[in-house]
Each structure stands twice: as structure tokens, then as C-alpha cells.
N, C-alpha and C. Protein backbone atom coordinates (compact mmCIF):
# COMPACT_ATOMS: atom_id res chain seq x y z
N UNK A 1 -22.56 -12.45 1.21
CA UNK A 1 -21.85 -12.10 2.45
C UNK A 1 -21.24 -10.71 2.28
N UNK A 2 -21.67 -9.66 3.30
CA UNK A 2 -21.24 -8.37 3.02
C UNK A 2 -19.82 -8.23 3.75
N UNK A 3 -18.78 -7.53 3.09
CA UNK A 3 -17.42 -7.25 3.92
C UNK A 3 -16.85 -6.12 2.85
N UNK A 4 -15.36 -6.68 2.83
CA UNK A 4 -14.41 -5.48 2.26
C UNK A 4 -13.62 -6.81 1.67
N UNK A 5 -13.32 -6.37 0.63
CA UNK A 5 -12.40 -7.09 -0.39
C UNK A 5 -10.79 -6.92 -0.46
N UNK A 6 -10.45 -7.59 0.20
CA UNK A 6 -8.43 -7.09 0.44
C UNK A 6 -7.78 -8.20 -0.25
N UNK A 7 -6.86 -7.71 -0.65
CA UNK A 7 -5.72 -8.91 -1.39
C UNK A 7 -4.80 -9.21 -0.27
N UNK A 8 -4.67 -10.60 -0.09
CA UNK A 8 -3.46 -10.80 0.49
C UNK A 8 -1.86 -10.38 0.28
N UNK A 9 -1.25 -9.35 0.44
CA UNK A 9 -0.05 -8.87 0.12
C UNK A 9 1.11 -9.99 0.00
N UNK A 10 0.94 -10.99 0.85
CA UNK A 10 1.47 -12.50 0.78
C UNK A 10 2.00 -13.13 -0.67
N UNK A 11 0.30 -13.68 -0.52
CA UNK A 11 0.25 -14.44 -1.44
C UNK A 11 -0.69 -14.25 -2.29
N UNK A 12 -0.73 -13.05 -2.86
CA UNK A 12 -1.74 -12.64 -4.10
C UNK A 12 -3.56 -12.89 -3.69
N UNK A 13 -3.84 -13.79 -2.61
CA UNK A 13 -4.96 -14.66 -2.78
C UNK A 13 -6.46 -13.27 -2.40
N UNK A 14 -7.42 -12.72 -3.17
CA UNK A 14 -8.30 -12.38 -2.72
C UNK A 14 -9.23 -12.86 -1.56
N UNK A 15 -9.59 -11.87 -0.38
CA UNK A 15 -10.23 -12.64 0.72
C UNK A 15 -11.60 -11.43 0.90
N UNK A 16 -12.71 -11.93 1.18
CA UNK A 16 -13.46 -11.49 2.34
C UNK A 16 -12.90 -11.02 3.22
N UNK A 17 -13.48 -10.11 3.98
CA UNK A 17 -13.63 -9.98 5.76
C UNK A 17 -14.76 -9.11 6.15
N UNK A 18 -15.34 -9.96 6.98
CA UNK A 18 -16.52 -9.21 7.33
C UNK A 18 -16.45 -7.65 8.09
N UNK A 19 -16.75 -6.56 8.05
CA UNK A 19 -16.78 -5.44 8.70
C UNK A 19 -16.12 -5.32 9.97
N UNK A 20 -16.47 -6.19 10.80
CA UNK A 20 -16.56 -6.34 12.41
C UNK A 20 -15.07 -7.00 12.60
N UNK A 21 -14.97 -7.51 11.72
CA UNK A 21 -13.42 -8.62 11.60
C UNK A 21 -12.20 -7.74 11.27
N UNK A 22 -12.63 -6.48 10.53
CA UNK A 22 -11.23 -5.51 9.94
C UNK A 22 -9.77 -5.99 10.89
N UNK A 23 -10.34 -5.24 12.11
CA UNK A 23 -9.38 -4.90 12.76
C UNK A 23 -9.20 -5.95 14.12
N UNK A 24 -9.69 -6.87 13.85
CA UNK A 24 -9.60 -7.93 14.76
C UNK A 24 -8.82 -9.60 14.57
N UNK A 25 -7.76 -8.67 13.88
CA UNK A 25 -6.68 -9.94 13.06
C UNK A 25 -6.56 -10.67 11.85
N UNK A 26 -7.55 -9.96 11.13
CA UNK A 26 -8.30 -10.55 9.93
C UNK A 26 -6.75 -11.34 9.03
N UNK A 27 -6.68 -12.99 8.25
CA UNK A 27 -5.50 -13.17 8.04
C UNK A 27 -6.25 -13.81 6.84
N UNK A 28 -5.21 -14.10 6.02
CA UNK A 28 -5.60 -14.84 4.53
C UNK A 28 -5.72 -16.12 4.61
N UNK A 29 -7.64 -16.38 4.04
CA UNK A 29 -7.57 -18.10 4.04
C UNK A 29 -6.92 -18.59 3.38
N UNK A 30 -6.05 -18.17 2.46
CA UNK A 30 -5.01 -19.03 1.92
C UNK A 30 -3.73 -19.26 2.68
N UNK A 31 -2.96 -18.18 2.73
CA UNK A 31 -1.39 -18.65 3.71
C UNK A 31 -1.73 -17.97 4.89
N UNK A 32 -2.81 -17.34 5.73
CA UNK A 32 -2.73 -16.94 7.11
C UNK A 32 -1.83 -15.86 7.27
N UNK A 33 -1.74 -15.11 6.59
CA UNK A 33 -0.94 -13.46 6.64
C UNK A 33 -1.67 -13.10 7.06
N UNK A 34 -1.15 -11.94 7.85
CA UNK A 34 -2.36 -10.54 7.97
C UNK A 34 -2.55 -9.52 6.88
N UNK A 35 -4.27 -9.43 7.13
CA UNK A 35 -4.65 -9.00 5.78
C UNK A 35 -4.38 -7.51 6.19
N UNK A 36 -4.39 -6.82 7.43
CA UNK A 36 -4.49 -5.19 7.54
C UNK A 36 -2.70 -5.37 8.56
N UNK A 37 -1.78 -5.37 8.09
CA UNK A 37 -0.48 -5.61 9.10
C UNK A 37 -0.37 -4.16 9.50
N UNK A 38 0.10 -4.21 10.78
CA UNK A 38 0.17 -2.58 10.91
C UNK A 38 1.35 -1.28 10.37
N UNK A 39 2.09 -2.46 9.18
CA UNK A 39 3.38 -1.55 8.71
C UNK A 39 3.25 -1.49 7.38
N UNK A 40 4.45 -0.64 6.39
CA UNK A 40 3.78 -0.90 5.37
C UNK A 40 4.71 -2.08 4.51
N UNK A 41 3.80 -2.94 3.54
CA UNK A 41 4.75 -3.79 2.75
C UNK A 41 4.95 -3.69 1.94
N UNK A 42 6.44 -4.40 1.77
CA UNK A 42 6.87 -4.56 0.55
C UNK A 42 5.75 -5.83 -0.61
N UNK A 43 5.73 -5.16 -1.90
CA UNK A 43 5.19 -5.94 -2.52
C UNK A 43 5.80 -5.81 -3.90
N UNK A 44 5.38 -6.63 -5.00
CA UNK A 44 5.75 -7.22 -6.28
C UNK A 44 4.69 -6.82 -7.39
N UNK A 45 4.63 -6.20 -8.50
CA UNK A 45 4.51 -5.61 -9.25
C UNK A 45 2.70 -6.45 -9.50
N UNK A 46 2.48 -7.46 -9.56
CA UNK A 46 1.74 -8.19 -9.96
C UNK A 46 0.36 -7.67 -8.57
N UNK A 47 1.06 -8.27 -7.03
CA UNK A 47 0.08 -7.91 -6.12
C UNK A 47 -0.45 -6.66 -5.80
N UNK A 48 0.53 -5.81 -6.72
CA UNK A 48 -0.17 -4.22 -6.49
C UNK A 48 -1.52 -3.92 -7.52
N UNK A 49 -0.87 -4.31 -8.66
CA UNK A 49 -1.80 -4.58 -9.43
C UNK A 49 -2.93 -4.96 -9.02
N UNK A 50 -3.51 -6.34 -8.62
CA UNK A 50 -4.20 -6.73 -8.25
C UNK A 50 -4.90 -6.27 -7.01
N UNK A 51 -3.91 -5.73 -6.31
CA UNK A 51 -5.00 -4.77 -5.06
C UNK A 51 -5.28 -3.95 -5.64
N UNK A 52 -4.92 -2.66 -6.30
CA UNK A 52 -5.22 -1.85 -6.61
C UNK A 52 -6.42 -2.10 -7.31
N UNK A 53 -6.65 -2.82 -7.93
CA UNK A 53 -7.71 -3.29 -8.79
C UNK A 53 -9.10 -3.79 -8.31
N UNK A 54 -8.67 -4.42 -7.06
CA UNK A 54 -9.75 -5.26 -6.41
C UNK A 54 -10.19 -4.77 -4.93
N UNK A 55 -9.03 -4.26 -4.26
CA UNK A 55 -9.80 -3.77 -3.08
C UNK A 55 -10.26 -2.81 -2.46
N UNK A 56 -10.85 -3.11 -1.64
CA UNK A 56 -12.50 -2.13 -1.34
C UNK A 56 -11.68 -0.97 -0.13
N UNK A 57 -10.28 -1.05 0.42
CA UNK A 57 -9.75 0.05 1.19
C UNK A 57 -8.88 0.99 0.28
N UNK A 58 -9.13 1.82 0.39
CA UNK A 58 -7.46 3.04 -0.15
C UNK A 58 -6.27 1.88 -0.26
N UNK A 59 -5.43 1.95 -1.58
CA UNK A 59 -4.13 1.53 -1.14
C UNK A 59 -3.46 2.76 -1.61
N UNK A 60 -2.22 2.78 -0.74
CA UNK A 60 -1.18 3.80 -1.18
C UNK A 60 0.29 3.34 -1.25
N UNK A 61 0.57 3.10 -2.29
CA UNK A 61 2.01 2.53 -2.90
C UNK A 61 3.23 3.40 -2.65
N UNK A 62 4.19 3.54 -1.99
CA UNK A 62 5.29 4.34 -1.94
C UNK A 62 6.27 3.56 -3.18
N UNK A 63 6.12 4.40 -4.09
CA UNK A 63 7.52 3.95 -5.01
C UNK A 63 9.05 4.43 -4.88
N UNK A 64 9.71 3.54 -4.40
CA UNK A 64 10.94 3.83 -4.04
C UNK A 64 12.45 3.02 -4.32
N UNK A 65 13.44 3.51 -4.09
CA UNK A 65 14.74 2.87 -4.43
C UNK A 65 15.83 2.39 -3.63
N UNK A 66 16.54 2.02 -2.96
CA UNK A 66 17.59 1.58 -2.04
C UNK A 66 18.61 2.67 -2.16
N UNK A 67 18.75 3.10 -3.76
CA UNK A 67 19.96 4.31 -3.15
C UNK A 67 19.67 5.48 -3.59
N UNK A 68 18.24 5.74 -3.06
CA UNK A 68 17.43 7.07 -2.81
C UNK A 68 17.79 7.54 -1.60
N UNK A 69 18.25 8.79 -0.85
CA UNK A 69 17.95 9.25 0.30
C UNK A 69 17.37 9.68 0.82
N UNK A 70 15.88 10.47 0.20
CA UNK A 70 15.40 10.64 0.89
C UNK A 70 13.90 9.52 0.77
N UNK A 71 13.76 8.63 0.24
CA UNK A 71 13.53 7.35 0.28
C UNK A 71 13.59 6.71 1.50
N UNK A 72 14.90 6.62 1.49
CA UNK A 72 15.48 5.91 3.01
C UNK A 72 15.12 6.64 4.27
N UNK A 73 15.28 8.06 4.16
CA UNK A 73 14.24 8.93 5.22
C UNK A 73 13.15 9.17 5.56
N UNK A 74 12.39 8.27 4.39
CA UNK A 74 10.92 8.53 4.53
C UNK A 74 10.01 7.49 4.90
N UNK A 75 10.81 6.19 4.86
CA UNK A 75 10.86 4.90 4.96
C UNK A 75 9.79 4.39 6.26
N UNK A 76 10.79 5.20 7.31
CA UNK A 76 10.11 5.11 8.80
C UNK A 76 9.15 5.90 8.83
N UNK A 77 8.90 6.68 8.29
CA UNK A 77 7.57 7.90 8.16
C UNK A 77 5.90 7.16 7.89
N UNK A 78 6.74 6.43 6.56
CA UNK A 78 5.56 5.72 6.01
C UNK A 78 5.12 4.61 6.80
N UNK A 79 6.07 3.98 7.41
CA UNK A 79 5.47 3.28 8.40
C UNK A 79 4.73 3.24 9.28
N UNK A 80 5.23 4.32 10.02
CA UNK A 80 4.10 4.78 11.10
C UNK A 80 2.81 5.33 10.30
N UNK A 81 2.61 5.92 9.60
CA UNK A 81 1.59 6.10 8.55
C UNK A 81 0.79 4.63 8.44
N UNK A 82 1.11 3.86 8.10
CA UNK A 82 0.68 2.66 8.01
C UNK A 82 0.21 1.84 8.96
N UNK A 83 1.12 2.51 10.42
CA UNK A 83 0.14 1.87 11.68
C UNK A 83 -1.11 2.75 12.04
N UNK A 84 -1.27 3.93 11.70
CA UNK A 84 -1.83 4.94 12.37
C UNK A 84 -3.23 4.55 11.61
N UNK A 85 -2.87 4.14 9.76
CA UNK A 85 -4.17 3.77 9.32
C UNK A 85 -4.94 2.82 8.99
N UNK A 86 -3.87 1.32 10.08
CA UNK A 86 -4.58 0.42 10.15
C UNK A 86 -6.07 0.18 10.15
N UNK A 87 -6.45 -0.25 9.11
CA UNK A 87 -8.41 -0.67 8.92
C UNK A 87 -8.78 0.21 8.64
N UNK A 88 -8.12 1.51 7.88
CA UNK A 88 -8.41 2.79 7.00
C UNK A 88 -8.16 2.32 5.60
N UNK A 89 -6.65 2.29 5.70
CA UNK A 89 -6.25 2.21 4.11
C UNK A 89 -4.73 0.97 4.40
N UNK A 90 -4.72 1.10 3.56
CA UNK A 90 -3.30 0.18 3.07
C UNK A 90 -2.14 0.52 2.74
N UNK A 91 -0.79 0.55 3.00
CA UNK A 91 0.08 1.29 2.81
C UNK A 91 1.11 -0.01 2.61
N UNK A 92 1.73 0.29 1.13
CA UNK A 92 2.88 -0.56 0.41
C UNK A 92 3.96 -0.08 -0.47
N UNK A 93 4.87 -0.98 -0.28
CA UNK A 93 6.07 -0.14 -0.95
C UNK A 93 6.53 -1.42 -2.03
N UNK A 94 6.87 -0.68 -3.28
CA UNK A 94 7.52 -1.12 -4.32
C UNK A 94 8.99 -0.45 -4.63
N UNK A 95 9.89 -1.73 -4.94
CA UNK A 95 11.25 -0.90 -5.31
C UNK A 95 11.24 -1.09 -6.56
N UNK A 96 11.86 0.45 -6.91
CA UNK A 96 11.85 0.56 -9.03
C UNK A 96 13.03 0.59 -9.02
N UNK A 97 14.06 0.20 -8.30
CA UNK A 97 15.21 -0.68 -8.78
C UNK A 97 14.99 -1.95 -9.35
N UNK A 98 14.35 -2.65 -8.47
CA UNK A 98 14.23 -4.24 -8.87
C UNK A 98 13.16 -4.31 -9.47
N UNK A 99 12.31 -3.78 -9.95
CA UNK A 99 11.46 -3.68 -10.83
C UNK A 99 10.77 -2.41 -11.48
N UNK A 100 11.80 -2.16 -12.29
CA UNK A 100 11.99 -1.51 -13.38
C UNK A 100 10.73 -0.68 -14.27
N UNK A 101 10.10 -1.82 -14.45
CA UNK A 101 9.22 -1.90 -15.30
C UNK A 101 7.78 -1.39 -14.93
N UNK A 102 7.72 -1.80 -13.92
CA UNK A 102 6.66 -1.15 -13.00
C UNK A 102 6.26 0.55 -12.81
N UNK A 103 7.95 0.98 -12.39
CA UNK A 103 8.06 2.42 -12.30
C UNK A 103 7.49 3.06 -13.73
N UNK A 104 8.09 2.65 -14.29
CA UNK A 104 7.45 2.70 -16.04
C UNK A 104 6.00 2.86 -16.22
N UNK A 105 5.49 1.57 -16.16
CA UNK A 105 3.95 1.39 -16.37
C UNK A 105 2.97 2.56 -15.24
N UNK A 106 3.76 2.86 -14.39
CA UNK A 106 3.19 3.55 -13.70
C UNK A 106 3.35 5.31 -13.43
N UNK A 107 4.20 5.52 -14.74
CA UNK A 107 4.56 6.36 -15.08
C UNK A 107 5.79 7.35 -14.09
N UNK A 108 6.22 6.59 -13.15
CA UNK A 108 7.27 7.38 -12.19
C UNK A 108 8.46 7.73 -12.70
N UNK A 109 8.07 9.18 -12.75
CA UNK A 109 9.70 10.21 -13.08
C UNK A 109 10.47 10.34 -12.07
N UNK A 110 9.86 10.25 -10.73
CA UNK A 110 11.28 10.64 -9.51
C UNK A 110 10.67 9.78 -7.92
N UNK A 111 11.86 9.53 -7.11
CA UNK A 111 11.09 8.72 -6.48
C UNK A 111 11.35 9.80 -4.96
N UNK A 112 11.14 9.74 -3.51
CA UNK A 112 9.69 8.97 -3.47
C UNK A 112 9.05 9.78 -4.28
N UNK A 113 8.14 8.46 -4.71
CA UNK A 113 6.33 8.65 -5.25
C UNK A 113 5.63 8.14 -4.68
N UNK A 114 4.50 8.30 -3.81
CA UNK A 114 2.86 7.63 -3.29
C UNK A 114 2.34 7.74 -4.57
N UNK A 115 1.82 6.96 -4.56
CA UNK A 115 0.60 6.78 -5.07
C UNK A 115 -1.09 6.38 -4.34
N UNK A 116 -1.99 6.82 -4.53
CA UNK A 116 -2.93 6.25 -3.94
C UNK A 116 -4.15 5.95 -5.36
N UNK A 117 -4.70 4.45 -4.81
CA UNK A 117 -5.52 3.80 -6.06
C UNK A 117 -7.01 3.81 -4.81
N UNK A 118 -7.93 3.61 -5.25
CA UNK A 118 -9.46 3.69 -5.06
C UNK A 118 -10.05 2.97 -6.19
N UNK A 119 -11.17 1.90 -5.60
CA UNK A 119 -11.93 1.93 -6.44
C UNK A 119 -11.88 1.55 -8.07
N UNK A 120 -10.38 0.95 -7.81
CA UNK A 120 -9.49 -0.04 -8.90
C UNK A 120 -9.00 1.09 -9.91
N UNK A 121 -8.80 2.71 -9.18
CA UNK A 121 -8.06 3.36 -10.07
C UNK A 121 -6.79 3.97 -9.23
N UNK A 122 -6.25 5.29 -10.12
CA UNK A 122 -5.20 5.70 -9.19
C UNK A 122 -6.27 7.43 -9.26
N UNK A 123 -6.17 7.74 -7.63
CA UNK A 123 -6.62 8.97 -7.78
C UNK A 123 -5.87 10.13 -7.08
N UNK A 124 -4.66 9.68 -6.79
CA UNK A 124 -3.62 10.90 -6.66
C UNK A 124 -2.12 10.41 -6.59
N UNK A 125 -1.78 11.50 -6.86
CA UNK A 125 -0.26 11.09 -6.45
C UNK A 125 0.71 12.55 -5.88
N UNK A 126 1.53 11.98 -5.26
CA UNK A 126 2.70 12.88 -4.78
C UNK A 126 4.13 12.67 -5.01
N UNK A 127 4.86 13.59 -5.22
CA UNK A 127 6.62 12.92 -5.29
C UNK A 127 7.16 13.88 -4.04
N UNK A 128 8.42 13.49 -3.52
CA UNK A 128 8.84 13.66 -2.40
C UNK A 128 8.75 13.37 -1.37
N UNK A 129 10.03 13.59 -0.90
CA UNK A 129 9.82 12.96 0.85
C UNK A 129 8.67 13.46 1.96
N UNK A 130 8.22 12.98 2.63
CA UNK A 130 7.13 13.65 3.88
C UNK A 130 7.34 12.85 4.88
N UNK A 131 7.20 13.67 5.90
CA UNK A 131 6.85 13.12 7.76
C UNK A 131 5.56 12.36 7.55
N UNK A 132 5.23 11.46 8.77
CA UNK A 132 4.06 10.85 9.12
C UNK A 132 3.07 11.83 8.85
N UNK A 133 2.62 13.04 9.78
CA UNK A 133 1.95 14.12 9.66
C UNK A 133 1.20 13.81 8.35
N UNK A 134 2.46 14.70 7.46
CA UNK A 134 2.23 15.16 6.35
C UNK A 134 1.47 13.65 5.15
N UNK A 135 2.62 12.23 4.98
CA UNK A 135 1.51 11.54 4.55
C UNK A 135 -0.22 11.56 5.38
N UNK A 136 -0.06 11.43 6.35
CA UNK A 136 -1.85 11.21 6.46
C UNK A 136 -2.45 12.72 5.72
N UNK A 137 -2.34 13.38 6.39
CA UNK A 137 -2.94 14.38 5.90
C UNK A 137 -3.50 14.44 4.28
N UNK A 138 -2.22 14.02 3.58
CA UNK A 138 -2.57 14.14 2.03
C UNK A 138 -3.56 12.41 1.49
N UNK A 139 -3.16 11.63 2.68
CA UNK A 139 -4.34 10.42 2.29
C UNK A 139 -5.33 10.52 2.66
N UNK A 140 -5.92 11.54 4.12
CA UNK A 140 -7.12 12.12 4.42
C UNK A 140 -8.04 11.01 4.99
N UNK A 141 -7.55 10.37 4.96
CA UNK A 141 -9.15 8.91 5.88
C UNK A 141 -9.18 9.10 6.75
């Protein structure tokens, strides 16, 4: 069965979706999330992992903190970013307050950081704040 391979941001669970289905509500046969939501999510050190690893769209991780400011300014940026590239790419946020360890493994010196993974690697990154604009532009889909 040909599709695109997305992790449920939910509940960890790998899903199918056929091509035609992307953008037509596609939700996880396991807990019924949406697999493409049009904002970006928060996720847990483990499910990034695992998308990053496994699925077949761009993900782009905003690494960030609660008492970052311009974090908190960029917050709504990335969001709309995240609606604009619904059934493009994927857009998620991790906090390296509450997980520490992550920022680490992933080598983050300052936050914001994007990250963007492909193809179960990481193939760019940025630090600093940006407008909507400016993220798409540098994710390019």
C-alpha cells in the first residue's frame, strides 16, 4: 500500500495514509488524533525521535523554553507556519526546560532553535527568533 509514513504526535503510534487522504483529515488508527493538525505541537523527547526517524514529511522541531522571550514571540509565528504547511511538513515544539536532556542530545546551545529532520536525519538548523515569512522561507516546501 503506497502513502506517507507519519507518527502520531499523540500517541507515538506509526500510521499509513494514503496520498489522496493527506489533507483530508487523516487521524491515527490508534487514538484518532490528527495526523497533519494545522498548528504546531507540543511533543516529548521520545515522539520526536521517532518521527524524525520514520516519517516520510519534513519535520521541523522548534526547541524552546517558557522563560525565553523571544521564544514566547515566536510561538505564534510558528504556528501559523504550521497552518500554512499543512500536508507539506510538520511543525513541533519541544521544551528544554522540561526536558533537559534532549536539548543536549540534540546539541542546542541557545534557544529558539528549529530544527528540520528529512529522511530520518537532521538537515538544517537555525537559532533565533523569526516571523511566519521568514520560517517558511528557510523550510522552503
Amino acid at each position: 500500500m503506497a502513502g506517507k509514513k507519519l507518527t502520531c504526535l499523540d500517541c507515538g503510534q506509526l500510521n499509513r495514509v494514503p496520498e489522496e487522504k493527506l489533507l483530508a483529515g487523516a487521524k491515527c488508527g490508534t487514538c484518532g488524533a490528527p495526523l497533519l493538525p494545522a498548528k504546531a505541537v507540543e511533543v516529548d523527547p521520545e515522539t520526536l525521535a521517532k518521527a524524525a526517524k520514520n516519517d516520510d514529511l519534513p519535520l521541523v522541531a522548534d526547541f524552546w523554553a517558557p522563560w525565553c522571550g523571544p521564544c514566547r514571540m515566536m510561538a505564534p509565528e510558528f504556528t501559523k507556519a504550521a497552518a500554512s504547511l499543512q500536508g507539506k511538513a510538520r511543525l513541533v515544539k519541544l521544551n528544554t526546560e522540561d526536558h533537559q536532556a534532549a536539548g543536549m542530545k540534540y546539541g542546542i546551545r541557545g534557544i529558539p532553535t528549529m530544527v528540520e529532520f528529512a529522511g530520518g536525519r537532521e538537515v538544517k538548523r537555525q537559532s533565533g527568533a523569526m516571523q511566519e515569512r521568514q520560517i517558511l522561507s528557510w523550510i522552503g516546501v
